[in-house]
Protein backbone atom coordinates (compact mmCIF):
# COMPACT_ATOMS: atom_id res chain seq x y z
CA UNK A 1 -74.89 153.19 -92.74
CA UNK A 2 -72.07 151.07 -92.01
CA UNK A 3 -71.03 148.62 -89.12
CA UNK A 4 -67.82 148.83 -87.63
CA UNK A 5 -66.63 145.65 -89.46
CA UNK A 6 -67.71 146.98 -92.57
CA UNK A 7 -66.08 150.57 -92.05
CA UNK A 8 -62.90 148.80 -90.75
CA UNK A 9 -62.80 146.97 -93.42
CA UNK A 10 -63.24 149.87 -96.35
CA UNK A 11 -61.05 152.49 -94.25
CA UNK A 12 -58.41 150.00 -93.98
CA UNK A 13 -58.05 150.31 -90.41
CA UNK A 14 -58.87 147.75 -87.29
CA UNK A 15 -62.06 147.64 -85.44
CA UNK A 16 -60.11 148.17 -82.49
CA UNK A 17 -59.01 151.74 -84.08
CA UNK A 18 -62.64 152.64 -84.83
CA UNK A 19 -63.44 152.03 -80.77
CA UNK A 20 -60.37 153.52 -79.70
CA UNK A 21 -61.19 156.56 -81.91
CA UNK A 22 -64.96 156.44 -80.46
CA UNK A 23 -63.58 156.03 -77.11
CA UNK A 24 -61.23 159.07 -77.07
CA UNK A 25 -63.87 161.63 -78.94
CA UNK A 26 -62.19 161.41 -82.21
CA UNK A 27 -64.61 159.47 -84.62
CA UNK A 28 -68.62 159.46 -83.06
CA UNK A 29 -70.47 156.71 -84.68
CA UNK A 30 -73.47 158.50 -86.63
CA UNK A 31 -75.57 156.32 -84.58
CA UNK A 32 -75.93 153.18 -81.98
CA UNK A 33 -78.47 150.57 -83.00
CA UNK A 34 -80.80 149.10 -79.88
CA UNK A 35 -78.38 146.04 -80.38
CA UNK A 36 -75.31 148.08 -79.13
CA UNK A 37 -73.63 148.15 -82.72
CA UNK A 38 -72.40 151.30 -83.82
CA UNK A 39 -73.23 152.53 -87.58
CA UNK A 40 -71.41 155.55 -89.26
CA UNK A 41 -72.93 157.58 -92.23
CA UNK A 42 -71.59 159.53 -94.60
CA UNK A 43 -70.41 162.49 -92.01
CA UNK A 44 -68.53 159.79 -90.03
CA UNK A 45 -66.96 158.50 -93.19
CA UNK A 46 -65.45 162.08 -94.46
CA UNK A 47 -64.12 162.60 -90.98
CA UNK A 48 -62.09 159.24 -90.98
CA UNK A 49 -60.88 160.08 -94.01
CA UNK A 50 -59.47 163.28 -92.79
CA UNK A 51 -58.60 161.64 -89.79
CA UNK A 52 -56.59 159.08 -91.84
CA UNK A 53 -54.78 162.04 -93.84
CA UNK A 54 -53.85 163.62 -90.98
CA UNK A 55 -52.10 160.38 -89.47
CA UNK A 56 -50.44 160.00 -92.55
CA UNK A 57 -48.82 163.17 -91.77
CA UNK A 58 -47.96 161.93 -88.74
CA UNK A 59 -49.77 164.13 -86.93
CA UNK A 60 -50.89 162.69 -83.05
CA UNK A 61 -54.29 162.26 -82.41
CA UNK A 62 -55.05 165.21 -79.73
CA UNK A 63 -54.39 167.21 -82.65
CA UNK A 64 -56.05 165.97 -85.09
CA UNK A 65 -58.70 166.21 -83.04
CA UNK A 66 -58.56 169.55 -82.18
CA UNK A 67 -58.24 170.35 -85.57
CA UNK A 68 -61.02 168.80 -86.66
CA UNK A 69 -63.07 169.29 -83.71
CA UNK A 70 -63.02 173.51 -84.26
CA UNK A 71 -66.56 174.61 -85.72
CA UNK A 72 -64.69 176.48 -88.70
CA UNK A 73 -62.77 173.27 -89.88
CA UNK A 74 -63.52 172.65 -93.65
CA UNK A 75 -63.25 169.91 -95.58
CA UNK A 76 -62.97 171.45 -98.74
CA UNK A 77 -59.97 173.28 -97.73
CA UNK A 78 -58.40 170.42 -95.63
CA UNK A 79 -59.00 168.35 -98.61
CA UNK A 80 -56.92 171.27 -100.26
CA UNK A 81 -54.24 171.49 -97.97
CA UNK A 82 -53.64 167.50 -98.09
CA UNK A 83 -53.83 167.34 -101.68
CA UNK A 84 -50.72 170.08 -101.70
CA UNK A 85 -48.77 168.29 -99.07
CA UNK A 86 -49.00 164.98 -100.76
CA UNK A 87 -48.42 166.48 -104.16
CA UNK A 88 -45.22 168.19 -102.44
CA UNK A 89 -44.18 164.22 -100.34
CA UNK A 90 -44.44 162.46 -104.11
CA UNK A 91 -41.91 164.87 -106.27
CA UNK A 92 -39.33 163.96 -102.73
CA UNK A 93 -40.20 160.62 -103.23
CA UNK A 94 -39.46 160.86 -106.86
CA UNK A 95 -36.39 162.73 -106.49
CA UNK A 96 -34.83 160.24 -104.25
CA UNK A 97 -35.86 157.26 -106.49
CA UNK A 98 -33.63 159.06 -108.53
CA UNK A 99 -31.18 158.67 -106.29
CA UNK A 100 -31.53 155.42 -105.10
CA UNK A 101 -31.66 154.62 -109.27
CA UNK A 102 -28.61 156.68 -110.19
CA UNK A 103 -26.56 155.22 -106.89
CA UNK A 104 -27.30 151.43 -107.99
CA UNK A 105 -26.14 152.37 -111.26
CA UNK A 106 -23.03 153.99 -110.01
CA UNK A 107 -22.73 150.61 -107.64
CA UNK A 108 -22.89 148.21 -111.01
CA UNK A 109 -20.26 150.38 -112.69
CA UNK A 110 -22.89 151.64 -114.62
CA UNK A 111 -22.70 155.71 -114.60
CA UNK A 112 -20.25 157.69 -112.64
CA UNK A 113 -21.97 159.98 -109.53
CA UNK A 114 -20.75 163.33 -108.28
CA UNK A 115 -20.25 162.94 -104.50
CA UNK A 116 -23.22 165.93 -104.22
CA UNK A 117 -25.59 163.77 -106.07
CA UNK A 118 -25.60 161.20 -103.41
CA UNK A 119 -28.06 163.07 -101.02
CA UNK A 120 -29.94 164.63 -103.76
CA UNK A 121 -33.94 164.34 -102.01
CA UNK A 122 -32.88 164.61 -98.58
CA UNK A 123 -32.61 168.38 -97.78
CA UNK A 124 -34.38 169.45 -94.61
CA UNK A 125 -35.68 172.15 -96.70
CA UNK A 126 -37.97 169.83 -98.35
């Protein structure tokens, strides 16, 4: 079991986001001690993680917690499902550090850039 200050600390997030997520029905502590201090087990810790991938895909909070409130959410899958989407936001990120490489180079007089290779890595498709 972990205090908040301890899970705050690991999850990278404030204590003040752990009792705001309490307070709103999005992250339960697994447990309150007689002294008032919450403590989160294992449970608690997968679902901050999820809750933490699903902020990073900038998702709001309402929905994450719907989401993860529904009693056929799975980890496994979500797990899945973020592993795909992250895979997917890394070869962008890659292709416009190309980009961002090949335009400083053009910049120093380097290499010569096509006018279409300029926005290579931002297509709305993507």
């Amino acid at each position: 079991m972990f205090t908040v200050k301890q899970l705050s600390k690991m999850a990278g997030v404030t204590p003040r986001t752990l009792h705001h997520y309490d307070d709103i029905g999005l992250l339960k502590p697994s447990r309150i001690g007689d002294n008032g201090y919450r403590y989160y087990g294992e449970e608690a810790l997968l679902k901050l993680q999820q809750i933490l991938f699903y902020r990073e895909l900038d998702m709001p909070l309402e929905d994450i917690r719907k989401i993860i409130g529904r009693r056929d959410f799975d980890v496994l899958k979500a797990l899945e499902t973020h592993k795909a989407s992250l895979g997917k936001q890394m070869e962008r990120t890659k292709r416009l550090l190309v980009t961002v490489d090949n335009t400083i180079n053009h910049l120093k007089g380097e290499e010569i850039m096509s006018q279409k290779n300029y926005f290579e890595g931002f297509s709305e498709e993507e």
